[in-house]
Structures are given as structure tokens and as C-alpha cells.
C-alpha atoms as a PDB file:
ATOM      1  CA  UNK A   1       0.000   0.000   0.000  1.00  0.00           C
ATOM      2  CA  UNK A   2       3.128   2.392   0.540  1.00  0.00           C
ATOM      3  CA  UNK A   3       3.907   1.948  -3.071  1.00  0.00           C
ATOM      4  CA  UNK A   4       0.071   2.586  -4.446  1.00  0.00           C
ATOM      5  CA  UNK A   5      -0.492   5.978  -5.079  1.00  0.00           C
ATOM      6  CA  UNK A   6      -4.002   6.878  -3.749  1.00  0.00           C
ATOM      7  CA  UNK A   7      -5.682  10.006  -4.418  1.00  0.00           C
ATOM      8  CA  UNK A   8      -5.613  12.706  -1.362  1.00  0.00           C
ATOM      9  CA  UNK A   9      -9.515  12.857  -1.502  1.00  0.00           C
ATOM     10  CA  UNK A  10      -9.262   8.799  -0.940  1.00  0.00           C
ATOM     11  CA  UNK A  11      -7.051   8.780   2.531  1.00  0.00           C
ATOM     12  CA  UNK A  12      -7.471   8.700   5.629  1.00  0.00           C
ATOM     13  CA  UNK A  13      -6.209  11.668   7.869  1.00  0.00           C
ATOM     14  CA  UNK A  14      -4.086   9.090   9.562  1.00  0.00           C
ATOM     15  CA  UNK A  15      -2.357   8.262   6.565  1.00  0.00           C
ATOM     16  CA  UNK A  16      -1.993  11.739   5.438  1.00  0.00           C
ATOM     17  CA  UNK A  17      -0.472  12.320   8.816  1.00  0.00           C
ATOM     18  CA  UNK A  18       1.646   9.230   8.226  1.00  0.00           C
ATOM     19  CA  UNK A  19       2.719  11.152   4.890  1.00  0.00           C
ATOM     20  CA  UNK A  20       3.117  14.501   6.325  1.00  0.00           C
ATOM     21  CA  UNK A  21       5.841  13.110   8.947  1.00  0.00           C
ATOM     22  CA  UNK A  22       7.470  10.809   6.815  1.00  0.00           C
ATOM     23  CA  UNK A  23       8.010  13.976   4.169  1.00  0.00           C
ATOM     24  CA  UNK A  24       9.223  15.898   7.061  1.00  0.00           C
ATOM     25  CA  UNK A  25      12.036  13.295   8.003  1.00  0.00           C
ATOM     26  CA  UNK A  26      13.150  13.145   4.426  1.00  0.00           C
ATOM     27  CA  UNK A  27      13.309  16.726   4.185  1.00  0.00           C
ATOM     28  CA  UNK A  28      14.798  17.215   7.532  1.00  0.00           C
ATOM     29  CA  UNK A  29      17.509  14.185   6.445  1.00  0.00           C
ATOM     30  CA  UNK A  30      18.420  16.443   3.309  1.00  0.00           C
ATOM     31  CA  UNK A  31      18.561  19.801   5.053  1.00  0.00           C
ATOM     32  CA  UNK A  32      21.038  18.570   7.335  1.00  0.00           C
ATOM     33  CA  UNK A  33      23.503  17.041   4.563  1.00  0.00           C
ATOM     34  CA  UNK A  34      23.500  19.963   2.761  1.00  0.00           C
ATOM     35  CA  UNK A  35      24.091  21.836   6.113  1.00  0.00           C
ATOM     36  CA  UNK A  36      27.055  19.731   6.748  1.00  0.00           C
ATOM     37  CA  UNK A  37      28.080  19.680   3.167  1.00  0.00           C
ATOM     38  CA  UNK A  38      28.182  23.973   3.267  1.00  0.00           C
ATOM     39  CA  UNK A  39      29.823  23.646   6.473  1.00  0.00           C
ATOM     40  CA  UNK A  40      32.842  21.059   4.851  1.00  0.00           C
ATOM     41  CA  UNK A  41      33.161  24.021   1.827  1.00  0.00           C
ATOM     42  CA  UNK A  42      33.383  26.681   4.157  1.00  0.00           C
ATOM     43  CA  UNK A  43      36.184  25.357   6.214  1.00  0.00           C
ATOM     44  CA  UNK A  44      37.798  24.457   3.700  1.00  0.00           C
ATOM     45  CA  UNK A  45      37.756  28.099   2.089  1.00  0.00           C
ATOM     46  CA  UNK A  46      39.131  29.279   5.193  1.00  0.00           C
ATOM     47  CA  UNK A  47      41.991  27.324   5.775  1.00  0.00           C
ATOM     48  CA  UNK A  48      42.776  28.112   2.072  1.00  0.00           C
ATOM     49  CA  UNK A  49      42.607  31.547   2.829  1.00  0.00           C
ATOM     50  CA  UNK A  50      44.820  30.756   5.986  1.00  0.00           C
ATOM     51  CA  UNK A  51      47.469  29.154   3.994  1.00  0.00           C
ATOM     52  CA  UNK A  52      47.362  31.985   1.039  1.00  0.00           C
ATOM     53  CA  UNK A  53      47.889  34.732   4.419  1.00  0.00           C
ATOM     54  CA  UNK A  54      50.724  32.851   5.927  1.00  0.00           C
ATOM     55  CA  UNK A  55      52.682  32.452   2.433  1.00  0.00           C
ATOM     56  CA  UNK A  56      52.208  36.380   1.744  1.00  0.00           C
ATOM     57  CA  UNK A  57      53.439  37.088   5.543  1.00  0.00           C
ATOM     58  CA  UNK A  58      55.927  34.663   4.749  1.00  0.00           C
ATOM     59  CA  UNK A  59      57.221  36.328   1.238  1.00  0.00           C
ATOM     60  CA  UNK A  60      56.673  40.007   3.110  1.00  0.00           C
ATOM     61  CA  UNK A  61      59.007  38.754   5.840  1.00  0.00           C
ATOM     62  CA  UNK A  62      61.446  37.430   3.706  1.00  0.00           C
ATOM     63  CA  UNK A  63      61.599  40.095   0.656  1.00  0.00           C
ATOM     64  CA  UNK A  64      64.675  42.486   0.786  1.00  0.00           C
ATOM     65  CA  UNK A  65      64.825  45.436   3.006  1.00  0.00           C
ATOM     66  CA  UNK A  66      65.168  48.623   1.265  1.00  0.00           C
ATOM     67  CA  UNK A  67      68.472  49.522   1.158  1.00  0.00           C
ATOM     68  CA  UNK A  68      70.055  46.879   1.959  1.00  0.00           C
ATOM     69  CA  UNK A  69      73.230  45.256   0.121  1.00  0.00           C
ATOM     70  CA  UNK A  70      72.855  43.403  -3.124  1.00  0.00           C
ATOM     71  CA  UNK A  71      73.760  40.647  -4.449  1.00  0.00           C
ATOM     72  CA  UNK A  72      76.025  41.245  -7.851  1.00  0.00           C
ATOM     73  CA  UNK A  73      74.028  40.135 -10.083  1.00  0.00           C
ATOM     74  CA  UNK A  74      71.062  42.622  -8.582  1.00  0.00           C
ATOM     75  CA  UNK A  75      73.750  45.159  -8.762  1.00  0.00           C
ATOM     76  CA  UNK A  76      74.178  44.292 -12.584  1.00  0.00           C
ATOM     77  CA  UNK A  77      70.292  44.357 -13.085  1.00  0.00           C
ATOM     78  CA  UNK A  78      70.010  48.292 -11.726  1.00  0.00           C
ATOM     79  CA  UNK A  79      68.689  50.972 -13.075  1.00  0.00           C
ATOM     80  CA  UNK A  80      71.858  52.455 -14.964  1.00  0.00           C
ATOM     81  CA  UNK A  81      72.528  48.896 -16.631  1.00  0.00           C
ATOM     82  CA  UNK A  82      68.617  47.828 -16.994  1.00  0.00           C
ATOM     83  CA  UNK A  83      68.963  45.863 -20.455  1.00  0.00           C
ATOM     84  CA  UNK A  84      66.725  47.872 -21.923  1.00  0.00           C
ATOM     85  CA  UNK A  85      68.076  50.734 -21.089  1.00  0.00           C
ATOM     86  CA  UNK A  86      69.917  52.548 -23.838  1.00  0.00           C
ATOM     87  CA  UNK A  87      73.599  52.600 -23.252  1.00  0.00           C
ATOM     88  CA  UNK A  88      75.979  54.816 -24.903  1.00  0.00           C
ATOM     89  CA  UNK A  89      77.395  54.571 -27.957  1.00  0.00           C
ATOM     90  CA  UNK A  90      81.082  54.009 -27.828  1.00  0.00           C
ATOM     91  CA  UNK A  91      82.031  56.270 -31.234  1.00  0.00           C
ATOM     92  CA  UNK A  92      83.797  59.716 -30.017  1.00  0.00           C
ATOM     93  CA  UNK A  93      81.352  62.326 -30.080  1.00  0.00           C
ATOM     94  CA  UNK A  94      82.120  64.295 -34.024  1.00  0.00           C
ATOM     95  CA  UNK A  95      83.559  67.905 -33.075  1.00  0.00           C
ATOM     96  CA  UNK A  96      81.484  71.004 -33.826  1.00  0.00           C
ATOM     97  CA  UNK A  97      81.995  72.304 -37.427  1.00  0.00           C
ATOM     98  CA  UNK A  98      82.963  75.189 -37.262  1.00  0.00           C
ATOM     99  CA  UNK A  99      82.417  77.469 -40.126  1.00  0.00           C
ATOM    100  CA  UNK A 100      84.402  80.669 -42.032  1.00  0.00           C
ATOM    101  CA  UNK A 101      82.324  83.122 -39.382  1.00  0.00           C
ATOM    102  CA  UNK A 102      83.265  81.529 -36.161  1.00  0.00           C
ATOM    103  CA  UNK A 103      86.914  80.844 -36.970  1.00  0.00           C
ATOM    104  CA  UNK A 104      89.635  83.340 -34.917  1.00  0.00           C
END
């Protein structure tokens, strides 16, 4: 008889009762896996964040001081010898011309 559908007209208020509470466990039974199921993807988002806020501490607390001594091949990769900075050319400069006006 559990299987049979019966028309709600046709039943008894007993089994509609019956109905009603075994509707409620079923729903109560699925609110309370997804409840622990949103609870699992929570903590888990937090300790994610946890990690990512310890490795950028971390890399703060490590990184170079300002000022401080470098290595040689930091000292290579300044400013003045950036790669793509332009460097001089190594020709000698031509001298001015100087014309018939400016001569003494």
C-alpha cells in the first residue's frame, strides 16, 4: 500500500499524517547534509585563505629590506645597466663644425 499511489480525496487523515511526517524526516535528512556539506566548503575556504595569508606574511618577511646590500648580479640588473636601457654609444662624439664666421 506504501507503493500505491491513492488520491488525497481517498485517505485517511491518519495516513496523510503518516505522509506529512514521513516527508518531514526526508526533508529534515536532506537539510542537514547539505548543512554539513556547506559547512565542509566553508572550512575548507578558510583554511585556504589561511594558507594563502601565511605564504604572503611569509614572502613580506622574507623580501629584501630597502636599502640593503645586493647581491652582484642585482647590482648588474640596476637601473643604470637595466637591459633595456639605452647605453651609450662608444664612437667619439664628431667635433662642432665650425664654419668661415666663427673661426679666430
Amino acid at each position: 500500500m506504501a507503493d500505491q499511489v491513492i488520491p488525497t480525496a481517498e485517505k485517511t487523515p491518519e495516513e496523510l499524517e503518516r505522509e506529512m511526517h514521513q516527508t518531514r524526516e526526508s526533508i529534515t535528512e536532506k537539510v542537514s547534509a547539505l548543512e554539513n556539506q556547506v559547512v565542509g566548503t566553508v572550512q575548507t575556504a578558510a583554511d585556504t585563505i589561511s594558507e594563502t595569508v601565511s605564504a604572503v606574511r611569509s614572502l613580506v618577511n622574507n623580501a629584501p629590506r630597502r636599502g640593503a646590500r645586493r647581491s652582484p648580479r642585482s647590482r648588474r640588473l640596476h637601473h643604470r645597466h637595466h637591459p633595456l636601457r639605452r647605453r651609450p654609444s662608444r664612437r667619439p662624439r664628431p667635433t662642432p663644425r665650425r664654419d668661415w664666421w666663427m673661426s679666430s
